[in-house]
N, C-alpha and C. Protein backbone atom coordinates (compact mmCIF):
# COMPACT_ATOMS: atom_id res chain seq x y z
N UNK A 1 0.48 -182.65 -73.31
CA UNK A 1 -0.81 -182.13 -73.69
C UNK A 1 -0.69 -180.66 -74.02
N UNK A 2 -1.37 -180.13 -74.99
CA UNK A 2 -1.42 -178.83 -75.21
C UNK A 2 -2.52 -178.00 -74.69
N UNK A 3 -2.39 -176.88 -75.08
CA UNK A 3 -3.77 -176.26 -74.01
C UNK A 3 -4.31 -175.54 -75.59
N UNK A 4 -5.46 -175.29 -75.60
CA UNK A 4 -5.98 -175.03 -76.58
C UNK A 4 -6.45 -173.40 -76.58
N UNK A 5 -7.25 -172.50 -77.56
CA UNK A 5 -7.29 -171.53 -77.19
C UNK A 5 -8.34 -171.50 -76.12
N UNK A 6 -9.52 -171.91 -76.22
CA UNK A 6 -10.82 -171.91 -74.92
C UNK A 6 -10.06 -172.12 -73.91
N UNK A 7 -8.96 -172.92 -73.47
CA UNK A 7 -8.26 -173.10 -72.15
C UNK A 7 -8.62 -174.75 -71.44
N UNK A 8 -8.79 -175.52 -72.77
CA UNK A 8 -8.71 -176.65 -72.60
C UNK A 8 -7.34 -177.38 -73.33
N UNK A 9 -7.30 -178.61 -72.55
CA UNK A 9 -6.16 -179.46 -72.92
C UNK A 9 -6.40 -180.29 -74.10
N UNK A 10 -5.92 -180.65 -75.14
CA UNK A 10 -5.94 -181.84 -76.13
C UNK A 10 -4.67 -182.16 -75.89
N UNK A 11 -5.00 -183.48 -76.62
CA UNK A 11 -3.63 -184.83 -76.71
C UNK A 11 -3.13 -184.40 -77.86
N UNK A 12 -1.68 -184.37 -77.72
CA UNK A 12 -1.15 -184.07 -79.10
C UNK A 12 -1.19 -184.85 -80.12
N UNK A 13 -2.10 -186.02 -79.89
CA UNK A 13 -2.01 -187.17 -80.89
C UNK A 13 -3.72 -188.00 -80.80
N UNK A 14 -3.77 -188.82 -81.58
CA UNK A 14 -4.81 -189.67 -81.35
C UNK A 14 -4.58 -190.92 -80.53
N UNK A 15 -5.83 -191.22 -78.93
CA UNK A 15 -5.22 -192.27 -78.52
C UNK A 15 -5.82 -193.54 -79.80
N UNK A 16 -5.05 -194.60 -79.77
CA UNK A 16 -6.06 -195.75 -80.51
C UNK A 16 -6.89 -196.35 -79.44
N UNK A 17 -7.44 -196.58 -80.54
CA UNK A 17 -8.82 -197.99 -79.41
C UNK A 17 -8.86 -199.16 -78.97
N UNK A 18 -9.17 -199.37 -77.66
CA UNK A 18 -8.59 -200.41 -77.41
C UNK A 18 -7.52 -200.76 -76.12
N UNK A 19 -7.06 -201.49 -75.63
CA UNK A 19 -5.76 -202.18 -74.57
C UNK A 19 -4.73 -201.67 -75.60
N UNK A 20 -3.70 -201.22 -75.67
CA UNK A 20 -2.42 -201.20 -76.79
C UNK A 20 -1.34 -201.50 -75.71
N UNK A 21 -0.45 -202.43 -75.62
CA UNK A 21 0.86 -202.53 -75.06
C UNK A 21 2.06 -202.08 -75.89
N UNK A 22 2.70 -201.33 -75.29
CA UNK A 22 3.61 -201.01 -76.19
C UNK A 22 4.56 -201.99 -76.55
N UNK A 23 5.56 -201.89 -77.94
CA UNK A 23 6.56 -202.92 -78.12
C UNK A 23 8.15 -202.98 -77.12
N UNK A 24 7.42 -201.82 -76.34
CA UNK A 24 8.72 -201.77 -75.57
C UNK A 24 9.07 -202.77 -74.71
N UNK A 25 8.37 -204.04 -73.78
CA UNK A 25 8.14 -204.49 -73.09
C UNK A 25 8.17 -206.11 -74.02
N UNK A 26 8.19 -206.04 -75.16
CA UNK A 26 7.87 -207.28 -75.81
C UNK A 26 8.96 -208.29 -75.45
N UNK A 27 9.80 -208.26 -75.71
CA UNK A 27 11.03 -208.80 -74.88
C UNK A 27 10.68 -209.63 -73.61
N UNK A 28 10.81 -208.61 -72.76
CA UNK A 28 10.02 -208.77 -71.22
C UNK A 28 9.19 -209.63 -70.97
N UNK A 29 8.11 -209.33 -71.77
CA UNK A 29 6.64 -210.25 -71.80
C UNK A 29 7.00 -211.57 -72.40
N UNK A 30 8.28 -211.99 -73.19
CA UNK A 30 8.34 -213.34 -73.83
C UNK A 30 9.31 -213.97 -72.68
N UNK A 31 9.81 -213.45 -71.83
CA UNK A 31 10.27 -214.22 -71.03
C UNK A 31 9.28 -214.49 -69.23
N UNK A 32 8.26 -213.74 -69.19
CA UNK A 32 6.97 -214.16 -68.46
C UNK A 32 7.51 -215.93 -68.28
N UNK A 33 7.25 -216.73 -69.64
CA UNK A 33 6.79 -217.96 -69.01
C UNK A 33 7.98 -218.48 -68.36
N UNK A 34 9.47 -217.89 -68.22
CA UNK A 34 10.21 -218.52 -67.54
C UNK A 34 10.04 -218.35 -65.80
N UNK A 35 8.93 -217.75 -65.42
CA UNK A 35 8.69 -217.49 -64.23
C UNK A 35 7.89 -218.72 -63.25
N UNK A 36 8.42 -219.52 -62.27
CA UNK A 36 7.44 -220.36 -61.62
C UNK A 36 6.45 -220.09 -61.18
N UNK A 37 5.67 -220.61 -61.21
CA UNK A 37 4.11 -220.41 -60.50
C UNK A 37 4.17 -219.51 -59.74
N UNK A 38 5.15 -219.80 -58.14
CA UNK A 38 5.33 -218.74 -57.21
C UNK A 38 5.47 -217.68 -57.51
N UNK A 39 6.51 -217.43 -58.67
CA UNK A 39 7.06 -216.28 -58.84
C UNK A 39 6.08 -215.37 -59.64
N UNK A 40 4.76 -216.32 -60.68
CA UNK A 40 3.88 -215.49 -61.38
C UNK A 40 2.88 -214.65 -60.34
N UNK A 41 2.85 -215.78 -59.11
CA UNK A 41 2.15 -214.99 -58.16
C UNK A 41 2.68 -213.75 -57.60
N UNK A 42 4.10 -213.50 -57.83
CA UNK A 42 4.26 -212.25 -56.80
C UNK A 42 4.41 -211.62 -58.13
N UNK A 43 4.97 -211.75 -59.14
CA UNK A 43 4.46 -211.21 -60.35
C UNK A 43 3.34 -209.93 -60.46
N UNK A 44 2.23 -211.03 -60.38
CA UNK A 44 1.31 -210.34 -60.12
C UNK A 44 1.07 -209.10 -59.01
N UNK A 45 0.81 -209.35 -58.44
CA UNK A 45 1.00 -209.04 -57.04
C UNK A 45 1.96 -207.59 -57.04
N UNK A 46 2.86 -208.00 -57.94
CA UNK A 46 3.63 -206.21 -57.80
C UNK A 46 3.22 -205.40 -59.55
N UNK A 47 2.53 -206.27 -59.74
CA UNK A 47 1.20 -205.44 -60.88
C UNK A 47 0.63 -204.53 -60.45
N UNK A 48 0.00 -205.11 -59.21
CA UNK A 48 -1.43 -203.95 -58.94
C UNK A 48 -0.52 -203.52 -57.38
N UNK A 49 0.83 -203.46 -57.50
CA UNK A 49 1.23 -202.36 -56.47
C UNK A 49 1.50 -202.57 -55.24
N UNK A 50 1.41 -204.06 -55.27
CA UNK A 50 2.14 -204.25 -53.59
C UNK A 50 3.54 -204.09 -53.20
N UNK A 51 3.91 -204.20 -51.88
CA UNK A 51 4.71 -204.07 -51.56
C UNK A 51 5.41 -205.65 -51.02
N UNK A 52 6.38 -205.52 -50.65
CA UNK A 52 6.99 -206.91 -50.20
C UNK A 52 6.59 -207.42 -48.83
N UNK A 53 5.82 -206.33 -48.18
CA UNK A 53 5.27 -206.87 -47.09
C UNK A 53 3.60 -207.29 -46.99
N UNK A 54 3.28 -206.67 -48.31
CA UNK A 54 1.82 -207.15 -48.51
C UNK A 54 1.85 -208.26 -49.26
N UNK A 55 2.73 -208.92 -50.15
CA UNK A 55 2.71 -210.16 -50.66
C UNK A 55 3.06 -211.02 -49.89
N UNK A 56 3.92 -210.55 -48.64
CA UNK A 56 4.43 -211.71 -47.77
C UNK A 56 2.89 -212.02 -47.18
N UNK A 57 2.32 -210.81 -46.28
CA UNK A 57 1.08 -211.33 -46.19
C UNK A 57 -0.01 -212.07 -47.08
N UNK A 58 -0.27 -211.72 -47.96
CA UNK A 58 -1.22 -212.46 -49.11
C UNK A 58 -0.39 -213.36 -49.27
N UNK A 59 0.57 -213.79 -49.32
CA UNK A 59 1.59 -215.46 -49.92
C UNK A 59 1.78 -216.16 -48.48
N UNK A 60 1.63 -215.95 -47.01
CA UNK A 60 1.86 -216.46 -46.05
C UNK A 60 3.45 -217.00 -46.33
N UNK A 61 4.04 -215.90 -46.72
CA UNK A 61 5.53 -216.36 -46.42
C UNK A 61 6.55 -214.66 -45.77
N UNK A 62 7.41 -214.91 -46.07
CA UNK A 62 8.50 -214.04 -45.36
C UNK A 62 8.69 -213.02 -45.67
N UNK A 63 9.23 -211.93 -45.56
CA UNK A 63 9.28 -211.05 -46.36
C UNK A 63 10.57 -211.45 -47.49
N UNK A 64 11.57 -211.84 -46.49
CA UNK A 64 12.79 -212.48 -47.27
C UNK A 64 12.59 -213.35 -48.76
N UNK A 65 11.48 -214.09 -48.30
CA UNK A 65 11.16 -215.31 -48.70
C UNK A 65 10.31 -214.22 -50.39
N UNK A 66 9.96 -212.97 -50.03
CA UNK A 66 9.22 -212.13 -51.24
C UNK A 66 10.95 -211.54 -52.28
N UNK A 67 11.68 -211.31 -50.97
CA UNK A 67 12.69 -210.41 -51.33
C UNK A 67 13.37 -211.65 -52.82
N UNK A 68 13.60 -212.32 -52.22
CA UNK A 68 14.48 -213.61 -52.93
C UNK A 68 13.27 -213.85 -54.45
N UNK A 69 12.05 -214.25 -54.18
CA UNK A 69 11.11 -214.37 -55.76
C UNK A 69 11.45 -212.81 -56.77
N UNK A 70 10.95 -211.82 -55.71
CA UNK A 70 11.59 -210.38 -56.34
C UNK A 70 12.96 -210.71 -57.43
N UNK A 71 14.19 -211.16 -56.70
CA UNK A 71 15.32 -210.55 -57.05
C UNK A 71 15.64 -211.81 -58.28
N UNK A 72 14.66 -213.22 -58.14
CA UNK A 72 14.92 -213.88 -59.30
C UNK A 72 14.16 -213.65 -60.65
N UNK A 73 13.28 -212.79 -60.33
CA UNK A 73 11.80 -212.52 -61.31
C UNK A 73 12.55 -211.22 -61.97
N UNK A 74 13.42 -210.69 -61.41
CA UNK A 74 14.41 -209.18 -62.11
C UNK A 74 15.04 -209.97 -63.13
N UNK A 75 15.71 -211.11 -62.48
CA UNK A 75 16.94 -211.86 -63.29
C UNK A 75 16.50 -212.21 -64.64
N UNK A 76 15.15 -212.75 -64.11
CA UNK A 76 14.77 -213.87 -65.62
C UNK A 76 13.78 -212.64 -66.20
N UNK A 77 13.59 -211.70 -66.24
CA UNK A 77 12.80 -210.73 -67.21
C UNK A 77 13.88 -209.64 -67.51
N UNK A 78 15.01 -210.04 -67.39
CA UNK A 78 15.79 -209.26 -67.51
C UNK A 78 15.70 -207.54 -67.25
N UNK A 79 15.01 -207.27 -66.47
CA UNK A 79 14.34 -205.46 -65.94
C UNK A 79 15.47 -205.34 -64.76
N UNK A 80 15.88 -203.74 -64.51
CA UNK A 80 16.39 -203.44 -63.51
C UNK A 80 15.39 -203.34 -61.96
N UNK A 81 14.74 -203.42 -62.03
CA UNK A 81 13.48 -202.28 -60.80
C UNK A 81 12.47 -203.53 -60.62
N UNK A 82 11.68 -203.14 -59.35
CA UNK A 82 10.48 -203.77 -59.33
C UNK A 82 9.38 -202.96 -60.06
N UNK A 83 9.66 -201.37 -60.92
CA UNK A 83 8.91 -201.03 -61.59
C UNK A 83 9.15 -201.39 -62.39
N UNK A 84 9.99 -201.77 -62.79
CA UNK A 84 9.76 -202.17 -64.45
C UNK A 84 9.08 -203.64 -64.35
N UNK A 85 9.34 -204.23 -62.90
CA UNK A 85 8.57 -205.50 -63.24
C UNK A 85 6.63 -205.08 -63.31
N UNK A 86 6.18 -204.09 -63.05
CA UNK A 86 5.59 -203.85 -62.48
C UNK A 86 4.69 -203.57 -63.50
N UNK A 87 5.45 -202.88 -64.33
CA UNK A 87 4.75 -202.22 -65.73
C UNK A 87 4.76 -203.58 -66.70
N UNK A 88 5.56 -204.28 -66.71
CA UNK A 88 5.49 -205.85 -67.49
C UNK A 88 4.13 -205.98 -66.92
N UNK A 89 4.32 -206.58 -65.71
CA UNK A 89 3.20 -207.20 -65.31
C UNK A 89 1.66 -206.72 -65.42
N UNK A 90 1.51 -205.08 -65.51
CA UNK A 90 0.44 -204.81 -66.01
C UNK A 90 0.26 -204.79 -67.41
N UNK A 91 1.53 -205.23 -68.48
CA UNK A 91 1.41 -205.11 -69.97
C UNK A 91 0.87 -206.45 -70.31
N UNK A 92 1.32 -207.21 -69.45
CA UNK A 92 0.66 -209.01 -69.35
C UNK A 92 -0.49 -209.02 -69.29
N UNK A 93 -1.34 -208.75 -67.97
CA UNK A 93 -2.29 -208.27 -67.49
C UNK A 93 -3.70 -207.98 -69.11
N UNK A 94 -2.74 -206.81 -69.45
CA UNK A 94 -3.72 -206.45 -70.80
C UNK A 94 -4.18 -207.02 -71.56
N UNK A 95 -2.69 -207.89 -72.12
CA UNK A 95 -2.74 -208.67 -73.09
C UNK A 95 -3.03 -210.30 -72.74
N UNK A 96 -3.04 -210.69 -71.56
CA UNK A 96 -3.61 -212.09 -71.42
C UNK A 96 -4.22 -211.79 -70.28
N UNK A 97 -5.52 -211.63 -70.34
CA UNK A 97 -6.48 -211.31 -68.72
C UNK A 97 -7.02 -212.78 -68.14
N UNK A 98 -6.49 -213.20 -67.22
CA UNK A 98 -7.37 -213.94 -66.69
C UNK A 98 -5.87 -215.11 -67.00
N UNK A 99 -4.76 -214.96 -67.50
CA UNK A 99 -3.92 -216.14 -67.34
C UNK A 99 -2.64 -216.65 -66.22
N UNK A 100 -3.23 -215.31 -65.73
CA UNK A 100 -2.20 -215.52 -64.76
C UNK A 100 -2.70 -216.26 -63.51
N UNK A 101 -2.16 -216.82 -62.93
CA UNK A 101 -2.56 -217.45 -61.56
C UNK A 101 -3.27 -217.31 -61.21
N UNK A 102 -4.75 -217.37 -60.74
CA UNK A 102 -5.41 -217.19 -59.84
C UNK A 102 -4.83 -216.78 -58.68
N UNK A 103 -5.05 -216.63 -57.08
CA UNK A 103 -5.03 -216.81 -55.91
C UNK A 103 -6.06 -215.97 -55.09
N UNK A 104 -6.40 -216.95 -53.76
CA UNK A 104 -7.40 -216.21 -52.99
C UNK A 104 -7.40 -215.05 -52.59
N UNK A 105 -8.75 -214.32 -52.70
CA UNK A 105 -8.79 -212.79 -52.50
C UNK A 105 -7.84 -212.54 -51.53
N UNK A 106 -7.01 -211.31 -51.80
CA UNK A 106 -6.09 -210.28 -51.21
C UNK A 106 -6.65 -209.53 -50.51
N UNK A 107 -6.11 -209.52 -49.17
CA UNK A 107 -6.31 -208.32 -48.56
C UNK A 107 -5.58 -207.04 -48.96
N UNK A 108 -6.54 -205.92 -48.54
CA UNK A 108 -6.19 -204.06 -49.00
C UNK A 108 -4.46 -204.68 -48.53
N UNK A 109 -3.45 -203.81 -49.38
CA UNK A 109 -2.18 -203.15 -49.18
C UNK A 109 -1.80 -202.63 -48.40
């Protein structure tokens, strides 16, 4: 951001209008459907920022049992990080709202 002369900030650019996902992630996002159900759930789930012990809670399973969906959901989206799964999963999110899994309300993180 630049600072202007009054001593305000502008964007050095125009945002567009709209959700925009970048093409960086396109890749990423086409391999989504190789993910099982389970795994779209924790998917999700490390979208909006959980941790492996808050999905174990919201999934009533292990933490192990998060660690192991984690480390196959890296494999098949081919990403290093659970951030990068993270940022997929909110680029999904954008671009298909409402297709991902349901599951019963989450408790706070």
């Amino acid at each position: 951001m630049a600072a202007s002369a009054a001593g305000r900030f502008e964007m050095p650019f125009e945002m567009p209008e709209g959700p925009v996902v970048s093409s960086r992630w396109q890749g990423e996002l086409g391999r989504v459907a190789l993910l099982s159900e389970r795994e779209l759930q924790v998917f999700s789930l490390l979208g909006v920022g959980f941790s492996n012990r808050g999905i174990a809670t919201a999934l009533d399973v292990t933490e192990r049992t998060v660690k192991a969906h984690v480390a196959r959901i890296l494999t098949k989206l081919e990403v290093e990080s659970r951030l990068q799964v993270g940022l997929v999963a909110q680029a999904y999110q954008l671009m298909y709202q409402g297709t991902v899994s349901a599951i019963k309300p989450l408790p706070d993180n």
